[in-house]
N, C-alpha and C. Protein backbone atom coordinates (compact mmCIF):
# COMPACT_ATOMS: atom_id res chain seq x y z
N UNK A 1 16.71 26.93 -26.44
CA UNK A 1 16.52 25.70 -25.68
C UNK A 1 17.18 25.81 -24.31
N UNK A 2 18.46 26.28 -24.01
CA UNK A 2 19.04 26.45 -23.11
C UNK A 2 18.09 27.76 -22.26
N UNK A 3 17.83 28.77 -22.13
CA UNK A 3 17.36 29.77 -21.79
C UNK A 3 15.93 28.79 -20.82
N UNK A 4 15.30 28.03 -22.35
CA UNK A 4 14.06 27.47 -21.31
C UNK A 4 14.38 26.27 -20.33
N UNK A 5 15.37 25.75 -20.42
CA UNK A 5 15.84 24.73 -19.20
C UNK A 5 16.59 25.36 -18.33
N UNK A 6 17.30 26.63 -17.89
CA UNK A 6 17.10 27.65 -17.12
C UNK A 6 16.20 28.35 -16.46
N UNK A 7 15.05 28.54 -17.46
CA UNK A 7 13.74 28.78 -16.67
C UNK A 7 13.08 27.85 -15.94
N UNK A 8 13.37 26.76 -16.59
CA UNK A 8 12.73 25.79 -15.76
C UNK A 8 13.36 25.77 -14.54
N UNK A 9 14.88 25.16 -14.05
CA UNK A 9 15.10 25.16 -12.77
C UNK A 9 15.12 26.56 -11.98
N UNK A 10 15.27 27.65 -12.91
CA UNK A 10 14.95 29.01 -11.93
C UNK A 10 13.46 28.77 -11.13
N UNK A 11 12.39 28.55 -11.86
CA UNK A 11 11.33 27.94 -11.24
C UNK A 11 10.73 27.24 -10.36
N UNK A 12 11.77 25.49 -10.74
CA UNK A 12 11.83 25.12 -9.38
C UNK A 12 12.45 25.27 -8.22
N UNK A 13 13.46 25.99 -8.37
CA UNK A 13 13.91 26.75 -7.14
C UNK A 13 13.29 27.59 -6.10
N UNK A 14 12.27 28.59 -7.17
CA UNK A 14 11.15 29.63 -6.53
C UNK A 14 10.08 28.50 -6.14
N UNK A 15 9.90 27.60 -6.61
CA UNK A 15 8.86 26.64 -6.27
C UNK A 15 8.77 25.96 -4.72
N UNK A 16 10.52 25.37 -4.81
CA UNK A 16 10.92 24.85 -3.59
C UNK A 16 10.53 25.31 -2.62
N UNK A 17 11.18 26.86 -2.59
CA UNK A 17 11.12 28.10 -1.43
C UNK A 17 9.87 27.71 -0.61
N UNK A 18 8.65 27.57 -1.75
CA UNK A 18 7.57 27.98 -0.49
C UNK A 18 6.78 26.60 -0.25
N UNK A 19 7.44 25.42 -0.39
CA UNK A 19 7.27 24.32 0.23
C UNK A 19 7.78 24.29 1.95
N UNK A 20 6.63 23.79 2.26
CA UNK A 20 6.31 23.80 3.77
C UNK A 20 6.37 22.24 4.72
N UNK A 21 7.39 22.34 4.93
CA UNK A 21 8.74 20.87 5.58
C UNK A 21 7.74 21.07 6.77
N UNK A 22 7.45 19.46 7.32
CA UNK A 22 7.29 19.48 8.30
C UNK A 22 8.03 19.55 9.86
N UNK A 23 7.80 19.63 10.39
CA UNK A 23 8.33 19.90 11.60
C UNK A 23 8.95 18.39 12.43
N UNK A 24 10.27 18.23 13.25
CA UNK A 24 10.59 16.97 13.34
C UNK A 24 9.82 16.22 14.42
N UNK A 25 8.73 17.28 14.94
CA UNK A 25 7.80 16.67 16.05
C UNK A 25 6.65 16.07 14.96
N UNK A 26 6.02 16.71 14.45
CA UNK A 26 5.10 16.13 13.30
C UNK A 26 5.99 15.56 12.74
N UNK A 27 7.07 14.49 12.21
CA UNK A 27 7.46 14.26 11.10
C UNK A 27 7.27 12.76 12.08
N UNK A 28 7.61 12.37 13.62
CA UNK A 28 7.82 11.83 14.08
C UNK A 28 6.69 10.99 14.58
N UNK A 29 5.39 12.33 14.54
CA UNK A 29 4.37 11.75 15.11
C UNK A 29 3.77 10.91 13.62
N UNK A 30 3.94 11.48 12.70
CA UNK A 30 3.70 10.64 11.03
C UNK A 30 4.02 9.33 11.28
N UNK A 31 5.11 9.12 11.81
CA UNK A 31 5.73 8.31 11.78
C UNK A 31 5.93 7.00 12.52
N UNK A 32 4.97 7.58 13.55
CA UNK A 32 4.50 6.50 14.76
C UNK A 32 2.92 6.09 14.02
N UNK A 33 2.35 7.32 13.11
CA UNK A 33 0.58 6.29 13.03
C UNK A 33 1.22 5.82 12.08
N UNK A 34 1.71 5.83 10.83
CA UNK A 34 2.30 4.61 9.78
C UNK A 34 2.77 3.78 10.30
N UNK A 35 3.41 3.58 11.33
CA UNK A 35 4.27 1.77 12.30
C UNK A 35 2.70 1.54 12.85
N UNK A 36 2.26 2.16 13.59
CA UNK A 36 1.14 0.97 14.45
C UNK A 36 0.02 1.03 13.61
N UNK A 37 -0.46 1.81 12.29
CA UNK A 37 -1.14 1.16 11.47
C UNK A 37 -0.63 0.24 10.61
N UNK A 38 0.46 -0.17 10.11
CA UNK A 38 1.17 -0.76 9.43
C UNK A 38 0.81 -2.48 10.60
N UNK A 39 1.16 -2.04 11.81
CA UNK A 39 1.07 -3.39 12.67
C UNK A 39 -0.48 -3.70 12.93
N UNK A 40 -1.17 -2.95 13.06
CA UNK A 40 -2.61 -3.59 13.27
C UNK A 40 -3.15 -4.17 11.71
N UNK A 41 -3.24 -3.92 10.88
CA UNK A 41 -3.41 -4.12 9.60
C UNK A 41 -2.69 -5.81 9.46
N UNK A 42 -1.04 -5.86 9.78
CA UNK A 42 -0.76 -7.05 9.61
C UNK A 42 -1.14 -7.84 10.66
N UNK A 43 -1.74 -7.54 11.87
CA UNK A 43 -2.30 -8.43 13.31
C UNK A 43 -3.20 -9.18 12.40
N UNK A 44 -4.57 -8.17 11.48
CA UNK A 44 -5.55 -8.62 11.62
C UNK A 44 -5.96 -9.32 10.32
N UNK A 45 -4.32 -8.73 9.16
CA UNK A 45 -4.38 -9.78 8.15
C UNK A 45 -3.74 -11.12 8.25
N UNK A 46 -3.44 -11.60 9.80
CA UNK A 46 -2.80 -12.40 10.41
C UNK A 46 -3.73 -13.76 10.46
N UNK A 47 -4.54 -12.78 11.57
CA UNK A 47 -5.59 -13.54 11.78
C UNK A 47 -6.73 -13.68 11.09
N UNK A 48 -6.51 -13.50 10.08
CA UNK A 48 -7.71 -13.88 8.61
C UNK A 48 -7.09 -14.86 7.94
N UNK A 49 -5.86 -14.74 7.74
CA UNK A 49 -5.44 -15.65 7.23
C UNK A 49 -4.85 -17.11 7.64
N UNK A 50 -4.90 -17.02 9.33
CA UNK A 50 -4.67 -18.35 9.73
C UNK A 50 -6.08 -19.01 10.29
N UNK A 51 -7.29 -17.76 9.88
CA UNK A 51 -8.69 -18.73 10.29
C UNK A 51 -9.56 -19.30 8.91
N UNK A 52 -8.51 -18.76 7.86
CA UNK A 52 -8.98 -19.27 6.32
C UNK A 52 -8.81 -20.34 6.34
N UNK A 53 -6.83 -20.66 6.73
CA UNK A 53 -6.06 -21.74 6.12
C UNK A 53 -6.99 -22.66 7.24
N UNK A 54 -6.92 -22.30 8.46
CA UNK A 54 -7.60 -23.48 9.38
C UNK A 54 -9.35 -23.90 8.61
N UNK A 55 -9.93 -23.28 8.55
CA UNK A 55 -11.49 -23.69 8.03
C UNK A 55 -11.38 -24.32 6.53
N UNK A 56 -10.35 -24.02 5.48
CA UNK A 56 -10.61 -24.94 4.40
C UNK A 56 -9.60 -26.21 4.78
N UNK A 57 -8.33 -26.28 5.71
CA UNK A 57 -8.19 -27.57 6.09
C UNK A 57 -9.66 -28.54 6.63
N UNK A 58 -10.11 -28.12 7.43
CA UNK A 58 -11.57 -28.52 7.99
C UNK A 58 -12.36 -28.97 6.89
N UNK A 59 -12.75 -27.83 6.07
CA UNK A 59 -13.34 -28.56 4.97
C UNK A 59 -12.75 -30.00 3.96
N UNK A 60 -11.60 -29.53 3.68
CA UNK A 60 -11.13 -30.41 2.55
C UNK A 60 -10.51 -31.81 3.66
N UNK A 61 -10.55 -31.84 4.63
CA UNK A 61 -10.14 -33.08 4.91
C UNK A 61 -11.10 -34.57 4.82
């Protein structure tokens, strides 16, 4: 049992190795389209949702 939970992290170790980290210019540019898609998304679930609440006030009054 011990031997194979040794193999195992010997493994993920060799595994790690050839994982490929991005770079802090790409990590940065990731990181700018997740903020301004993150902000257009909430602009425009903004404005759906204050032309809902306005049109069923309209209705139901």
């Amino acid at each position: 049992m011990i031997e194979r939970v040794k193999n195992f992290f010997n493994e993920v170790k060799i595994e790690t190795k050839k994982v490929n980290y991005p770079t802090k210019e790409e990590l940065i540019g990731s990181v700018w389209v997740v903020l301004i898609t993150v902000f257009i998304i909430a602009f425009f679930l903004g404005i759906v949702d204050f032309s809902l609440s306005s049109l069923l006030k309209l209705i139901f009054r």
